[in-house]
C-alpha atoms as a PDB file:
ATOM      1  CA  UNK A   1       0.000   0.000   0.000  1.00  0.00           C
ATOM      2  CA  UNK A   2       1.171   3.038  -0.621  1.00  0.00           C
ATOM      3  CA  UNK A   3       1.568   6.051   1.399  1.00  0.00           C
ATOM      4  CA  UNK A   4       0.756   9.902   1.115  1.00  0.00           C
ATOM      5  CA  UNK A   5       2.950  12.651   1.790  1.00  0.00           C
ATOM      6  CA  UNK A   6       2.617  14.576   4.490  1.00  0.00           C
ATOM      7  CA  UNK A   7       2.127  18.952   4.557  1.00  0.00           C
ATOM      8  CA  UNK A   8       3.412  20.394   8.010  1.00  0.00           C
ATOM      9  CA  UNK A   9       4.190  23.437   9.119  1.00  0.00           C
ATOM     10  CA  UNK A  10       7.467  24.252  11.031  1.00  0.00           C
ATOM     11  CA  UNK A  11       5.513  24.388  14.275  1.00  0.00           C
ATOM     12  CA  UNK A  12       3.855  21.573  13.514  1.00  0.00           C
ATOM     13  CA  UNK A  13       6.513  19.375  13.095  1.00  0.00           C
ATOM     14  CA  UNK A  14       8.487  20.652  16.325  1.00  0.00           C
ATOM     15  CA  UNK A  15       5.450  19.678  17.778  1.00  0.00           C
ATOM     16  CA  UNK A  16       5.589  15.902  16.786  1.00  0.00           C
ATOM     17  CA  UNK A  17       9.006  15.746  17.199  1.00  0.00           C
ATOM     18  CA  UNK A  18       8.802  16.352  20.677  1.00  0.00           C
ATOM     19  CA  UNK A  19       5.344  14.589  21.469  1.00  0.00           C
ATOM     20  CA  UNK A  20       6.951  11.141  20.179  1.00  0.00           C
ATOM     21  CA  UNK A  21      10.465   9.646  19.388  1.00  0.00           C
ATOM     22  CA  UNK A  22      11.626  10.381  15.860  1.00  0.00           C
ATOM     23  CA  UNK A  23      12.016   6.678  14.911  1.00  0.00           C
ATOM     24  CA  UNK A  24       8.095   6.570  15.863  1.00  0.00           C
ATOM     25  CA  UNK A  25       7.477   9.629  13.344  1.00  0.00           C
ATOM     26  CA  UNK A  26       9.740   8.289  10.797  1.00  0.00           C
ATOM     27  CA  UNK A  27       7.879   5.455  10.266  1.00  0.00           C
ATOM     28  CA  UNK A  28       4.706   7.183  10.000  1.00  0.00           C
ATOM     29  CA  UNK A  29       5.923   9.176   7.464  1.00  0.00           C
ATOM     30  CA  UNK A  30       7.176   6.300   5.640  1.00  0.00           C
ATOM     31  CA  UNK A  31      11.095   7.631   5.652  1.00  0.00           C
ATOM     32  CA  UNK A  32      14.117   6.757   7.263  1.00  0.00           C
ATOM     33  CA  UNK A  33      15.060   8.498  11.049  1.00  0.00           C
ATOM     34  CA  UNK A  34      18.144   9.935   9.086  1.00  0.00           C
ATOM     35  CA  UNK A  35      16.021  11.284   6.514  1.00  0.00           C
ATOM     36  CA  UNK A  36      13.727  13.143   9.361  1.00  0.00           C
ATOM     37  CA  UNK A  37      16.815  14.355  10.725  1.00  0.00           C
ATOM     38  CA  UNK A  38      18.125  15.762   7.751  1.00  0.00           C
ATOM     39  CA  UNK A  39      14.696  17.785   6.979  1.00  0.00           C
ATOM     40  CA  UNK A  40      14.467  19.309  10.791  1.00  0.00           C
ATOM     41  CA  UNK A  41      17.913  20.195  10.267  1.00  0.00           C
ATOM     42  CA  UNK A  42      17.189  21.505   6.528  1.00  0.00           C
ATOM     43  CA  UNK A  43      13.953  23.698   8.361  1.00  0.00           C
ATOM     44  CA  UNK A  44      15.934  24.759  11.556  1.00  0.00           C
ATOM     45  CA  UNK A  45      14.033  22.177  14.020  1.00  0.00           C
ATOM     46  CA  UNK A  46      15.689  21.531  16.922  1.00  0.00           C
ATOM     47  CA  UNK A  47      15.451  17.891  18.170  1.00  0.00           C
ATOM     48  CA  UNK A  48      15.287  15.884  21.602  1.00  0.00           C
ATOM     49  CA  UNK A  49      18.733  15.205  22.249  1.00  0.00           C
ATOM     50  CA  UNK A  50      19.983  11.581  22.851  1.00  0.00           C
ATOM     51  CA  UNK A  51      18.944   9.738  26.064  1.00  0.00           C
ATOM     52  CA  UNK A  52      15.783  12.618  26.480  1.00  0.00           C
ATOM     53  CA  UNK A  53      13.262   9.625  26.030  1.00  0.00           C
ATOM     54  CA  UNK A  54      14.823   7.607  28.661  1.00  0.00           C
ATOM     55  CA  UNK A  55      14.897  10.573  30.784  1.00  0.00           C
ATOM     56  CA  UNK A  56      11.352  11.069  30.333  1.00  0.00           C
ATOM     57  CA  UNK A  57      10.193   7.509  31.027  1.00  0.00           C
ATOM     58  CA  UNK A  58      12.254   7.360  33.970  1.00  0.00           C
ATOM     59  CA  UNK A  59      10.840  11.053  35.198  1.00  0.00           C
ATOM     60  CA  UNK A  60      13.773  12.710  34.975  1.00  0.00           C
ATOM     61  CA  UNK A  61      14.077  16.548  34.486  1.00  0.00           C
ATOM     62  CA  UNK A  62      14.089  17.173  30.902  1.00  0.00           C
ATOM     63  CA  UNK A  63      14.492  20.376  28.753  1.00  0.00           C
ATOM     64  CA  UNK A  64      13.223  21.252  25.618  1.00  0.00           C
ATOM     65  CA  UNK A  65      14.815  22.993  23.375  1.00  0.00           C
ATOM     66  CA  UNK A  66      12.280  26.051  21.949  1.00  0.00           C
ATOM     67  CA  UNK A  67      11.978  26.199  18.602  1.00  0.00           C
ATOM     68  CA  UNK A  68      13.555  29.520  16.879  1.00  0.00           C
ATOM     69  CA  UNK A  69      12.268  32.003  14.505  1.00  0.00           C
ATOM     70  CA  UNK A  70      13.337  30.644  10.960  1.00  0.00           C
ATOM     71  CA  UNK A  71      15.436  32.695   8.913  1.00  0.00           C
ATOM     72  CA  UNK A  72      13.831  34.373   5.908  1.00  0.00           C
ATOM     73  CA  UNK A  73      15.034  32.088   3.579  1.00  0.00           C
ATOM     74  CA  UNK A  74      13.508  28.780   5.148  1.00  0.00           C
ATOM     75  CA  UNK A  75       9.746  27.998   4.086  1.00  0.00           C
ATOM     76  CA  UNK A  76       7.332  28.240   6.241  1.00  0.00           C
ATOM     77  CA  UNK A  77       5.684  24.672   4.741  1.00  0.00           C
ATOM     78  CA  UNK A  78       7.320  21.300   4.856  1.00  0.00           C
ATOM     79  CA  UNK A  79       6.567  18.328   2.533  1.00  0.00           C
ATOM     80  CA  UNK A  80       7.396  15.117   3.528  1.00  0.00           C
ATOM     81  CA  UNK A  81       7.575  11.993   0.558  1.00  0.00           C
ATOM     82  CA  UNK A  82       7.525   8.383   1.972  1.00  0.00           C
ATOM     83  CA  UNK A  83      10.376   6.835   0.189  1.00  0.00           C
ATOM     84  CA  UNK A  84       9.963   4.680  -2.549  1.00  0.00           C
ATOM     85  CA  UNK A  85       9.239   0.686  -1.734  1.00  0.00           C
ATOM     86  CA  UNK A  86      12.186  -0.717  -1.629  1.00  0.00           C
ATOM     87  CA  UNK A  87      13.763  -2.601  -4.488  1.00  0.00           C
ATOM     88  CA  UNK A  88      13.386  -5.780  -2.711  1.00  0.00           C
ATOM     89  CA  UNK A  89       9.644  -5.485  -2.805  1.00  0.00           C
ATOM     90  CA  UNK A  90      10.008  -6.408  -6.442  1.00  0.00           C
ATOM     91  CA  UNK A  91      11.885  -9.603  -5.747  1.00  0.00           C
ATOM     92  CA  UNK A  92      10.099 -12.845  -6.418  1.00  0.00           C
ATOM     93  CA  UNK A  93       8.853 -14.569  -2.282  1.00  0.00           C
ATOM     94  CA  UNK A  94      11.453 -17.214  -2.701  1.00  0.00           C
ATOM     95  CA  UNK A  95      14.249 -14.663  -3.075  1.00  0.00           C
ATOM     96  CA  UNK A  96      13.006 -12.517  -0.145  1.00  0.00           C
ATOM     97  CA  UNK A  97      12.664 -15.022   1.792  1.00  0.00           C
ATOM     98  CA  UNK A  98      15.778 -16.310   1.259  1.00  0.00           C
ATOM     99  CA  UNK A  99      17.566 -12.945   1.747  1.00  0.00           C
ATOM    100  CA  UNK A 100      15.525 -12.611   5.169  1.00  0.00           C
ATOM    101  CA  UNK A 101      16.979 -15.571   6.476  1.00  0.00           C
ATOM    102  CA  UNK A 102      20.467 -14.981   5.246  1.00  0.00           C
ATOM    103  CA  UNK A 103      20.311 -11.893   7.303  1.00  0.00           C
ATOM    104  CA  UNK A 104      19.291 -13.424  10.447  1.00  0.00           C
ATOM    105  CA  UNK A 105      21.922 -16.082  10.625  1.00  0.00           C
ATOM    106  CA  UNK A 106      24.986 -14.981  12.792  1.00  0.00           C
ATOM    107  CA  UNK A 107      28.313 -16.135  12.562  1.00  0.00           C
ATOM    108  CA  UNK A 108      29.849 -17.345  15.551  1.00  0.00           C
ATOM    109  CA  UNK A 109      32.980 -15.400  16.653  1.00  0.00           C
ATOM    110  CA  UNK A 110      36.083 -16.815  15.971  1.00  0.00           C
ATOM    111  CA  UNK A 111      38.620 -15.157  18.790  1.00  0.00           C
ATOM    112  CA  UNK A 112      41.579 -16.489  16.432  1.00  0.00           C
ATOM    113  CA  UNK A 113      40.341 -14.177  13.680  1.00  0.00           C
ATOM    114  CA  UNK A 114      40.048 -11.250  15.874  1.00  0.00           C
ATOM    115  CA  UNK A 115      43.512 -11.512  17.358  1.00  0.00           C
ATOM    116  CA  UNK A 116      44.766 -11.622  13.938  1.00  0.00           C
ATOM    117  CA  UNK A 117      43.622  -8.083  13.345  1.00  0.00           C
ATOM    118  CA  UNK A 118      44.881  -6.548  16.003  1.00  0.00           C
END
């Protein structure tokens, strides 16, 4: 299925990203949580720094950071585009399936092999 972009103000966004961890919103918006990074960077939005979720949880103090006037040159309107489905949503089942378990075999460390590097 796919999804819809998304229209948000500045304020609006600041909003979200401090009512729910960014991972969270990424996912809604169908984009990666470097991606939503990049953008609040791109529009100026400051972000919950790392460990501020755990803070909150455990009912720590926490501060957030307000949101600044935007420079004249940053729009006022943000437009978020889920990424594309992935190439791998093309694949026939057998090969997905057979790239999902390949990546959830581990190999066993070899201490021999890591003394070797260093």
């Amino acid at each position: 299925m796919q999804r819809q972009g998304v229209r948000l103000t500045r304020e609006e966004l600041y909003e979200k990203m401090w009512s729910r961890p960014a991972i969270a919103l990424a996912e809604e918006f169908g984009i990666s949580g470097r991606g939503l990074g990049k953008i609040c960077s791109r529009f100026e939005i400051p972000v919950p720094p790392r460990g501020y979720w755990a803070k909150l949880a455990a009912g720590k103090d926490v501060t957030r950071i307000p949101l600044p006037t935007a420079k004249s040159d940053v729009p006022s309107e943000i437009s978020i585009q889920p990424s594309p489905e992935g190439l791998a949503a093309a694949l026939p089942e057998e090969v997905r399936s057979e790239v999902t378990a390949h990546r959830q075999t581990t190999c066993a460390f070899s201490p021999r092999w890591s003394q070797s590097i260093l």
